[in-house]
PDB file of N, CA and C in Angstrom:
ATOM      1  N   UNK A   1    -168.938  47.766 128.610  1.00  0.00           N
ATOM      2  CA  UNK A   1    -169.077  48.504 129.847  1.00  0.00           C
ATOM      3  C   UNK A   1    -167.809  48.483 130.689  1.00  0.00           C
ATOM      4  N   UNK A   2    -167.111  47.736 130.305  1.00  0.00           N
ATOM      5  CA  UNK A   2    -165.666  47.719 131.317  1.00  0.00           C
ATOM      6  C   UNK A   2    -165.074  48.921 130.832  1.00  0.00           C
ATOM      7  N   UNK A   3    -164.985  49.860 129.792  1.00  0.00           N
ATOM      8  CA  UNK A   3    -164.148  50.723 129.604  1.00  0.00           C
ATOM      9  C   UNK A   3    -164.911  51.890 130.955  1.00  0.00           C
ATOM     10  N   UNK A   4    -165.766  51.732 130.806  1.00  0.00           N
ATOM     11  CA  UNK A   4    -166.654  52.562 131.835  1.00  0.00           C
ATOM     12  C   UNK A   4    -166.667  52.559 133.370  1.00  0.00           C
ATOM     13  N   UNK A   5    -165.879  51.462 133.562  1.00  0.00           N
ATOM     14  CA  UNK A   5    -165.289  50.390 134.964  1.00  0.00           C
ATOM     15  C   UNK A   5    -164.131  51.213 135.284  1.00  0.00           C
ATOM     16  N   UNK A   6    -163.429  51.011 134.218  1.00  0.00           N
ATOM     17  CA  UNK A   6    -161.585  51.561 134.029  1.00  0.00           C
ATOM     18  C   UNK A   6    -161.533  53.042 134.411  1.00  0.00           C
ATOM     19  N   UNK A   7    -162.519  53.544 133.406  1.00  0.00           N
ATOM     20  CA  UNK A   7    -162.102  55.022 133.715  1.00  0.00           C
ATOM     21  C   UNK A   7    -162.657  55.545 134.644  1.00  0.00           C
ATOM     22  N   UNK A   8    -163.942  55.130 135.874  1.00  0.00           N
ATOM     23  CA  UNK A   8    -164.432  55.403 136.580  1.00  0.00           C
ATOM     24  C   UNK A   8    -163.055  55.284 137.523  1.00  0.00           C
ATOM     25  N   UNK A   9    -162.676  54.043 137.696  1.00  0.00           N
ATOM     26  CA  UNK A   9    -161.320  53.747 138.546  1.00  0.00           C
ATOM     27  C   UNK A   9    -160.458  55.379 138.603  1.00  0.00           C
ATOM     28  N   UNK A  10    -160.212  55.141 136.866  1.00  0.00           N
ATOM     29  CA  UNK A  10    -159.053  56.208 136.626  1.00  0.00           C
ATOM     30  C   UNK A  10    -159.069  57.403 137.337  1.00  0.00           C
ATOM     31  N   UNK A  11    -159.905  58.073 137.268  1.00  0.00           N
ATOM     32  CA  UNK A  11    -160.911  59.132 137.744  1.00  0.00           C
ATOM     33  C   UNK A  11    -160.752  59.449 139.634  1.00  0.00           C
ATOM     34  N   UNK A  12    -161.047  58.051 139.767  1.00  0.00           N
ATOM     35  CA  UNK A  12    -160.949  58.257 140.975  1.00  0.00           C
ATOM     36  C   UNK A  12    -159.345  58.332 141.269  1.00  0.00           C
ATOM     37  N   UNK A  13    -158.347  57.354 140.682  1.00  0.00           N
ATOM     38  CA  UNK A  13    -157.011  57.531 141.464  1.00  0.00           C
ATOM     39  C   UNK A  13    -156.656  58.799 140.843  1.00  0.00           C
ATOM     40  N   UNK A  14    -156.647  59.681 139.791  1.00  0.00           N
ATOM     41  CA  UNK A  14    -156.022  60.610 139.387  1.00  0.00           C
ATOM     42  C   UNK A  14    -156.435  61.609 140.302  1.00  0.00           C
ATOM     43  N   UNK A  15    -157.361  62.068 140.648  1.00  0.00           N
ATOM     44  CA  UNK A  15    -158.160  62.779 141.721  1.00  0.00           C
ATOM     45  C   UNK A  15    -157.741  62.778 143.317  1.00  0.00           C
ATOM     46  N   UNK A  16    -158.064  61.824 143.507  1.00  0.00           N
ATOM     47  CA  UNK A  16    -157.859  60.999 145.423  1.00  0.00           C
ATOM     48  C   UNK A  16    -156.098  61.320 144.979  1.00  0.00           C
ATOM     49  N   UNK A  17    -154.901  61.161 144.015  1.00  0.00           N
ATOM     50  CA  UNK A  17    -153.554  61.455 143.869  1.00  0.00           C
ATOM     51  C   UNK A  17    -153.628  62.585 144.548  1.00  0.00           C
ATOM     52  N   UNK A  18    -154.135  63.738 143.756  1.00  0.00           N
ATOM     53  CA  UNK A  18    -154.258  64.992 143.802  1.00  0.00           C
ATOM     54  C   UNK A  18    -154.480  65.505 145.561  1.00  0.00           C
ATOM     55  N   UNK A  19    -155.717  65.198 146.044  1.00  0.00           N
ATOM     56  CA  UNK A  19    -155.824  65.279 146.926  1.00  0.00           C
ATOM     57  C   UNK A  19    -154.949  64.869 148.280  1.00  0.00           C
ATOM     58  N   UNK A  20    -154.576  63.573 147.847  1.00  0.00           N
ATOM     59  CA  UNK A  20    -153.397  63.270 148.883  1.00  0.00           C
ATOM     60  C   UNK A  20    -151.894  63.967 149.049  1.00  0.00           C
ATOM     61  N   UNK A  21    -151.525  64.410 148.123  1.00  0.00           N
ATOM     62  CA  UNK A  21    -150.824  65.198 147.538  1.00  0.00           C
ATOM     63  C   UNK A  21    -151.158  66.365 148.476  1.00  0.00           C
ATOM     64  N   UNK A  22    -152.374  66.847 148.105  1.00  0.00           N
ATOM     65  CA  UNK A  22    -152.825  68.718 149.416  1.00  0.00           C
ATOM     66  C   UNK A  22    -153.268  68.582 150.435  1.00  0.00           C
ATOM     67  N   UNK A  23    -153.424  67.405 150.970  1.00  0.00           N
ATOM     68  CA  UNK A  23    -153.190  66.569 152.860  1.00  0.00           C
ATOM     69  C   UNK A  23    -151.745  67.144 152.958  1.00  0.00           C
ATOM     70  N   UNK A  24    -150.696  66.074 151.973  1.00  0.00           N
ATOM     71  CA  UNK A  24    -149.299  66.384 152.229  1.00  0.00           C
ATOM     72  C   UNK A  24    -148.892  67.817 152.854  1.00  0.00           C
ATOM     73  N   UNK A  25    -149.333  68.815 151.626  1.00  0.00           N
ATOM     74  CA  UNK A  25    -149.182  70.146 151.785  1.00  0.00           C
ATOM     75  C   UNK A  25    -150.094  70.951 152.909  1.00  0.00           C
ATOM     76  N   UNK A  26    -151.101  70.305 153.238  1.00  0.00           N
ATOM     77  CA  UNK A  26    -151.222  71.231 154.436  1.00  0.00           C
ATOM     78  C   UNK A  26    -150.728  70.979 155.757  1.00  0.00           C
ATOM     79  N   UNK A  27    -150.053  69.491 155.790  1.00  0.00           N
ATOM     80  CA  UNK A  27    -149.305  68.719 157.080  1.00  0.00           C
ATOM     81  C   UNK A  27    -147.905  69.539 157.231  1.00  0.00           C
ATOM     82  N   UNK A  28    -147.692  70.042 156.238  1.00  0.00           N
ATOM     83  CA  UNK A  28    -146.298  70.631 156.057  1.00  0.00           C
ATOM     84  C   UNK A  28    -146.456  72.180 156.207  1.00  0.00           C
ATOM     85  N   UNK A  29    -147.387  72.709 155.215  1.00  0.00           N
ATOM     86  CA  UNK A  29    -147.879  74.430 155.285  1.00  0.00           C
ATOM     87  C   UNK A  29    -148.012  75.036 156.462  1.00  0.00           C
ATOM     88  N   UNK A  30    -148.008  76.544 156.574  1.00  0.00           N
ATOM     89  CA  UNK A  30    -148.655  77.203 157.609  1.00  0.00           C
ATOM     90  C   UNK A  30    -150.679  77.100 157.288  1.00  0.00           C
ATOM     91  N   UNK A  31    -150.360  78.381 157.835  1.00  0.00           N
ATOM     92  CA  UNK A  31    -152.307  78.574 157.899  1.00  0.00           C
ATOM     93  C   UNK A  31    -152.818  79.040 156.313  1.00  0.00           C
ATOM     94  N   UNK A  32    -151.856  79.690 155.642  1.00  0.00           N
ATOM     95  CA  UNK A  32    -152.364  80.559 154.523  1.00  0.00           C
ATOM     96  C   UNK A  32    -152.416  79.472 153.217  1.00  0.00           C
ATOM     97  N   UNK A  33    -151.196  78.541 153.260  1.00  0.00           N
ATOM     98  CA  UNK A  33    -151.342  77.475 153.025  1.00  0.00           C
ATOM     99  C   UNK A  33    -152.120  76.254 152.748  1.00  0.00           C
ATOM    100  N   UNK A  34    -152.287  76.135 154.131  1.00  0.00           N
ATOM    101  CA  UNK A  34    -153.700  75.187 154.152  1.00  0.00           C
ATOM    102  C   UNK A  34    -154.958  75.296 153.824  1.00  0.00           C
ATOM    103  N   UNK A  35    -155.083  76.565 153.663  1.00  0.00           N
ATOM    104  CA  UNK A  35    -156.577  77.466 153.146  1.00  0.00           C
ATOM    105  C   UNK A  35    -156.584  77.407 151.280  1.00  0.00           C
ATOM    106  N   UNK A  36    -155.605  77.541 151.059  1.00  0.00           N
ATOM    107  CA  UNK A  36    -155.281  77.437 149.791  1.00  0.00           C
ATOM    108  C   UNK A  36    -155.508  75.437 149.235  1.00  0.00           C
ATOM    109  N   UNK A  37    -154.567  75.196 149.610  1.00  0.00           N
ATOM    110  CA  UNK A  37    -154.651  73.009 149.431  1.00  0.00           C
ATOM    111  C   UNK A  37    -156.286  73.138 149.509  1.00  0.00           C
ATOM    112  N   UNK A  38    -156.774  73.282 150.610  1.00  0.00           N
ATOM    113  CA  UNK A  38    -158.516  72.834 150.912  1.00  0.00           C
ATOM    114  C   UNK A  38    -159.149  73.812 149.758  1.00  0.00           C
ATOM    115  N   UNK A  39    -158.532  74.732 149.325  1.00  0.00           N
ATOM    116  CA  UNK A  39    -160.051  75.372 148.006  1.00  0.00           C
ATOM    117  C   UNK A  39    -159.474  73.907 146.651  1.00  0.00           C
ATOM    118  N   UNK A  40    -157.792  73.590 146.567  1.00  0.00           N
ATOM    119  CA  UNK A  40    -157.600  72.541 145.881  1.00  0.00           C
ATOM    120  C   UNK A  40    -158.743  71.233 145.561  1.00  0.00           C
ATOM    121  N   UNK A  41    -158.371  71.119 147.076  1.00  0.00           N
ATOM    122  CA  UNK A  41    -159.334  70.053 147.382  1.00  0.00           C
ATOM    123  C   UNK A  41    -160.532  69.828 146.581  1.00  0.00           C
ATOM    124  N   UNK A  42    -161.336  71.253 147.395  1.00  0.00           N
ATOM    125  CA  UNK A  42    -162.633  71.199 147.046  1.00  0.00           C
ATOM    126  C   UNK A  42    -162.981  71.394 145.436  1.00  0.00           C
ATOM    127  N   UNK A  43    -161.984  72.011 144.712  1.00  0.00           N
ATOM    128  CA  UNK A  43    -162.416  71.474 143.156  1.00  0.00           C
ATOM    129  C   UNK A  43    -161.556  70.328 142.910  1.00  0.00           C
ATOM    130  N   UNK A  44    -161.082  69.766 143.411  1.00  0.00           N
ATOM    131  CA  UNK A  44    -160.450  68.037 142.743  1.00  0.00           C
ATOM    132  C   UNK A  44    -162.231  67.232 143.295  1.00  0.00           C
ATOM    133  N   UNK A  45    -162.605  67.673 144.461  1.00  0.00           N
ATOM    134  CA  UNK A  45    -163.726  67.219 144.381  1.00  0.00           C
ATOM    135  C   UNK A  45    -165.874  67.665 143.589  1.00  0.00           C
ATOM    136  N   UNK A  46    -165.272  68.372 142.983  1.00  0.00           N
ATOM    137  CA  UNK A  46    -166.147  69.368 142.248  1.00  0.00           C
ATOM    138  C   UNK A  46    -166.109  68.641 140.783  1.00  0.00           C
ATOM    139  N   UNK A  47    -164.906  68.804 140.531  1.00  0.00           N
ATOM    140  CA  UNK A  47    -164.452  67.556 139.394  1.00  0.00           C
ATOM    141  C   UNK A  47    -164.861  66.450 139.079  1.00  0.00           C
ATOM    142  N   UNK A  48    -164.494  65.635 140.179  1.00  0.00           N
ATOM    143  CA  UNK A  48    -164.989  64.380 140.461  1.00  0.00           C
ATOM    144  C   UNK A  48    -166.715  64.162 140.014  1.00  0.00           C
ATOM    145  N   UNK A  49    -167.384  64.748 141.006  1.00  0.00           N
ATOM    146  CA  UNK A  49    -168.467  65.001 140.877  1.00  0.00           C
ATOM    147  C   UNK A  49    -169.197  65.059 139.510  1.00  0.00           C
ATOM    148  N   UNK A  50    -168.886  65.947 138.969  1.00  0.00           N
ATOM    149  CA  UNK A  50    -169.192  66.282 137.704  1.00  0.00           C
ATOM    150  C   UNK A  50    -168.700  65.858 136.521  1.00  0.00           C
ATOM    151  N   UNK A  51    -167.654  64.878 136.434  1.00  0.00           N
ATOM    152  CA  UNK A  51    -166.980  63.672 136.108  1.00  0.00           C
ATOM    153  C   UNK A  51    -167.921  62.487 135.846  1.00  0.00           C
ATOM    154  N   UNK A  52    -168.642  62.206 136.792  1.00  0.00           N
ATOM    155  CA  UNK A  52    -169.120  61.229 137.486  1.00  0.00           C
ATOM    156  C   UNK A  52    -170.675  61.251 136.934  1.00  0.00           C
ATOM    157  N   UNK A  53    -170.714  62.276 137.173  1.00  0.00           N
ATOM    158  CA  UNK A  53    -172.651  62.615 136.435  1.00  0.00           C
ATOM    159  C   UNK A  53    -172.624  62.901 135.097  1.00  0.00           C
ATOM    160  N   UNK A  54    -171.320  63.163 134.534  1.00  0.00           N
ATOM    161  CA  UNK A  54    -171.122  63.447 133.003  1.00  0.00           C
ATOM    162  C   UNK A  54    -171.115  61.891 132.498  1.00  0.00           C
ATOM    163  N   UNK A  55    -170.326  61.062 133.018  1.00  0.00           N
ATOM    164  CA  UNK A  55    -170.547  59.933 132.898  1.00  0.00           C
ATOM    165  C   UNK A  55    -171.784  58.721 132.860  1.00  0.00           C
ATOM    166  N   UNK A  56    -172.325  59.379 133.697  1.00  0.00           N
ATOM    167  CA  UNK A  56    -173.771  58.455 133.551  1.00  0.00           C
ATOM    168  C   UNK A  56    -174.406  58.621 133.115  1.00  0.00           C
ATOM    169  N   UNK A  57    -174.446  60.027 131.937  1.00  0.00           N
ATOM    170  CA  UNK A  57    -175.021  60.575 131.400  1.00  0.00           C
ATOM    171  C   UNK A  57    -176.372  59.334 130.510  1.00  0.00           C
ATOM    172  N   UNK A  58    -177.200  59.472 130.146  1.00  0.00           N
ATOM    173  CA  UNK A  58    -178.501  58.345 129.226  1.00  0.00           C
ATOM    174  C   UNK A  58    -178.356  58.714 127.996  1.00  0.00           C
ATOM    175  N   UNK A  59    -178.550  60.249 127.808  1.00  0.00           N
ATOM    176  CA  UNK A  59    -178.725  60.461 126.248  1.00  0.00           C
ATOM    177  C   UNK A  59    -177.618  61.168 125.401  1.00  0.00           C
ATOM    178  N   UNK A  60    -176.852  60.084 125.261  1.00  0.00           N
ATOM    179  CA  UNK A  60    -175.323  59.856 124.573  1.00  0.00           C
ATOM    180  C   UNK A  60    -175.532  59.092 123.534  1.00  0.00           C
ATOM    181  N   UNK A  61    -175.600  59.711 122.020  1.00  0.00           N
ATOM    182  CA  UNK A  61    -175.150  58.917 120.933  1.00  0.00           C
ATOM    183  C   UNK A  61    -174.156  58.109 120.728  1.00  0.00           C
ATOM    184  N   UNK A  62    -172.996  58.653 120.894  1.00  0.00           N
ATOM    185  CA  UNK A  62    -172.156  57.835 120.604  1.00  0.00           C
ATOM    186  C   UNK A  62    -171.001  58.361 122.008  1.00  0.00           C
ATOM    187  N   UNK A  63    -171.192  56.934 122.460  1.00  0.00           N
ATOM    188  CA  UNK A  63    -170.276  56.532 123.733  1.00  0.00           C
ATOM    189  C   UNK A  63    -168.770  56.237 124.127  1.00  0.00           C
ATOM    190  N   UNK A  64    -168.130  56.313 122.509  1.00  0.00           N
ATOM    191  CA  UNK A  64    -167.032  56.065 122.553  1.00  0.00           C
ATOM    192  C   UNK A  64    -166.154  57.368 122.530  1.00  0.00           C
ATOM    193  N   UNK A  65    -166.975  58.602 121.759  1.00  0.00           N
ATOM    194  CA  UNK A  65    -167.023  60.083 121.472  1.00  0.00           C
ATOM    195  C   UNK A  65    -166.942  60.488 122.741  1.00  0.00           C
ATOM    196  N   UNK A  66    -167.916  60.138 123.899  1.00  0.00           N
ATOM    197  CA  UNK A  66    -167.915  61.091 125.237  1.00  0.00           C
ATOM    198  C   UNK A  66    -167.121  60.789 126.040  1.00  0.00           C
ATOM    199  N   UNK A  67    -166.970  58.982 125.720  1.00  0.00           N
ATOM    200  CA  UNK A  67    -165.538  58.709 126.815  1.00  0.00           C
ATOM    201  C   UNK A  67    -164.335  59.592 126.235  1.00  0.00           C
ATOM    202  N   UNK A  68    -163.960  59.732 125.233  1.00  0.00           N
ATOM    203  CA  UNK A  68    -162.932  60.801 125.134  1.00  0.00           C
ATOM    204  C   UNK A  68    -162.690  61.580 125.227  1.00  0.00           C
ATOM    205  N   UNK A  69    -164.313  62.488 125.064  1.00  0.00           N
ATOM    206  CA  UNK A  69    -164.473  63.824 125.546  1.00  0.00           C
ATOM    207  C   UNK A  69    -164.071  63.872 126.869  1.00  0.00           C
ATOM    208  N   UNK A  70    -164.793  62.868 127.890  1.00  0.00           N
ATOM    209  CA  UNK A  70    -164.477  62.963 129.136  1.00  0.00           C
ATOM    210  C   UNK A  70    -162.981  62.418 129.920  1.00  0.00           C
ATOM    211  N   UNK A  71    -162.402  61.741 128.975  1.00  0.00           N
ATOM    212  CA  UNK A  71    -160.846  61.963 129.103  1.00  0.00           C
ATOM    213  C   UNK A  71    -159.885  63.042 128.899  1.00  0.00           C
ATOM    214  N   UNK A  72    -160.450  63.611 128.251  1.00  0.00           N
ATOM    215  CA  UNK A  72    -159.384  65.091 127.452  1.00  0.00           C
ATOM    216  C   UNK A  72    -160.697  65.849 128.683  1.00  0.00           C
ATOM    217  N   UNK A  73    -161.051  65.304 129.138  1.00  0.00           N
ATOM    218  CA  UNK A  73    -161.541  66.842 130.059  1.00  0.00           C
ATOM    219  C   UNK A  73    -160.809  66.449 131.920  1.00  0.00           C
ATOM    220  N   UNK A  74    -161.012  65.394 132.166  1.00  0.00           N
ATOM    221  CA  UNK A  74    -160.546  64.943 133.346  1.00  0.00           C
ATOM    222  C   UNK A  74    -158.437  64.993 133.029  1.00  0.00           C
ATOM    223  N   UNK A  75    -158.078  65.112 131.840  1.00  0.00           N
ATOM    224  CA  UNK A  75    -156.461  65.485 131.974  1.00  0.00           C
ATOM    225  C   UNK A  75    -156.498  66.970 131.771  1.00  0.00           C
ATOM    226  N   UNK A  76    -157.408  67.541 131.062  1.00  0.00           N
ATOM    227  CA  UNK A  76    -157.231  69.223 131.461  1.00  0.00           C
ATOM    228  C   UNK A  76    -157.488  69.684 132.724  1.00  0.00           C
ATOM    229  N   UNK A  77    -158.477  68.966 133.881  1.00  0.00           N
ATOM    230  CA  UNK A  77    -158.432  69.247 134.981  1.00  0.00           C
ATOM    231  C   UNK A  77    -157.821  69.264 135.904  1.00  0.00           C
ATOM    232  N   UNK A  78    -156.969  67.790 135.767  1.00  0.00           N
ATOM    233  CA  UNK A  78    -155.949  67.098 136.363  1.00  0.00           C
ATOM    234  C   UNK A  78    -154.501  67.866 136.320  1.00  0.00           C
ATOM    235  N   UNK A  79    -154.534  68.597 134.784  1.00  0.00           N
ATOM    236  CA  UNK A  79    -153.601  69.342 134.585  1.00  0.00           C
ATOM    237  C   UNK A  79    -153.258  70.759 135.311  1.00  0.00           C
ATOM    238  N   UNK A  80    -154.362  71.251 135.671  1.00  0.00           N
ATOM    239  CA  UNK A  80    -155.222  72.603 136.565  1.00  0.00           C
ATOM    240  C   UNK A  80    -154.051  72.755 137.944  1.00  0.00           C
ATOM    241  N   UNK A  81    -155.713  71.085 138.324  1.00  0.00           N
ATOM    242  CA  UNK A  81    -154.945  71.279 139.669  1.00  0.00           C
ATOM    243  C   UNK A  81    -153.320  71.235 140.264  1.00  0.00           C
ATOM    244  N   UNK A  82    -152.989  70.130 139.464  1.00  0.00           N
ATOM    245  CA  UNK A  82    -151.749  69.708 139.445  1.00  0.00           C
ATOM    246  C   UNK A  82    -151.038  71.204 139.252  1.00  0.00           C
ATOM    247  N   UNK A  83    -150.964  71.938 138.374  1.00  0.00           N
ATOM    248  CA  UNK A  83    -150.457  73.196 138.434  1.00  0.00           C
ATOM    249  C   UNK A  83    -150.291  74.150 139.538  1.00  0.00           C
ATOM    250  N   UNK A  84    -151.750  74.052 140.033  1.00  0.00           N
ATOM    251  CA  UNK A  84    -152.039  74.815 141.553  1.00  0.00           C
ATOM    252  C   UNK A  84    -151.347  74.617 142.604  1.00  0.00           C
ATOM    253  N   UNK A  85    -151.091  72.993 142.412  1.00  0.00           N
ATOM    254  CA  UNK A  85    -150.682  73.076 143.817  1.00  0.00           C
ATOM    255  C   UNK A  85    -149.117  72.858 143.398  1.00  0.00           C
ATOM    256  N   UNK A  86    -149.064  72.316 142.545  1.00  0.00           N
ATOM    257  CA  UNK A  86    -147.183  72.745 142.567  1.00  0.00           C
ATOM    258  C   UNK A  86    -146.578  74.253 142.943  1.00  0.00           C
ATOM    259  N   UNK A  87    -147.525  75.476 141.810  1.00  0.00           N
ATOM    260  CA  UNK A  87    -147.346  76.638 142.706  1.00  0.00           C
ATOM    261  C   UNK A  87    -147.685  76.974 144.008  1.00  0.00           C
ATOM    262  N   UNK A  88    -148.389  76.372 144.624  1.00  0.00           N
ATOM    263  CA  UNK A  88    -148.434  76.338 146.156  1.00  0.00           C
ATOM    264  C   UNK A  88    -147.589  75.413 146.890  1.00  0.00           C
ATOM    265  N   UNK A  89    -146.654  74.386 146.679  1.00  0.00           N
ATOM    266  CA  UNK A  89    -145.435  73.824 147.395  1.00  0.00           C
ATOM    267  C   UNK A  89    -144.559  74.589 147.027  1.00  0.00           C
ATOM    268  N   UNK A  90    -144.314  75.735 145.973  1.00  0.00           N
ATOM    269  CA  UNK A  90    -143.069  76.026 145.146  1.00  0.00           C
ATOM    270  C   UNK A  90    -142.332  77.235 145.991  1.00  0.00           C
TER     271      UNK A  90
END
């Protein structure tokens, strides 16, 4: 169960990164800006979410299969946002 500890962690700092990151950008942005970071936001937290309930999932055969699944899905997301908002500082 500690791998389940770790990546819950992970999850959260890769995410809460993200987000602190589009605080940054709207402290700095105008208005059109900041409207943009906060839809960021709100799927780094949509993510999370659904991260999180994918995770606790009960009826999982094999647990070592979904933690990976749910790694290769939380770095394609991570990858998303991260994209987004670089084109929105750029």
């Amino acid at each position: 169960m500690a791998s389940i500890r770790k990546f819950k962690k992970e999850i959260n700092d890769v995410l809460s990164g993200i987000i602190e990151d589009c605080y940054a950008c709207q402290l700095e942005g105008d208005d059109k800006t900041s409207a943009k970071a906060e839809k960021i936001i709100d799927e780094a937290i949509t993510t999370f979410d659904e991260l999180i309930a994918k995770l606790h999932q009960k009826d999982v055969e094999d647990q070592k299969t979904h933690l990976r699944e749910l790694k290769a899905l939380l770095n394609k997301n991570s990858t998303l946002l991260s994209g987004k908002l670089s084109k929105l500082t750029a």
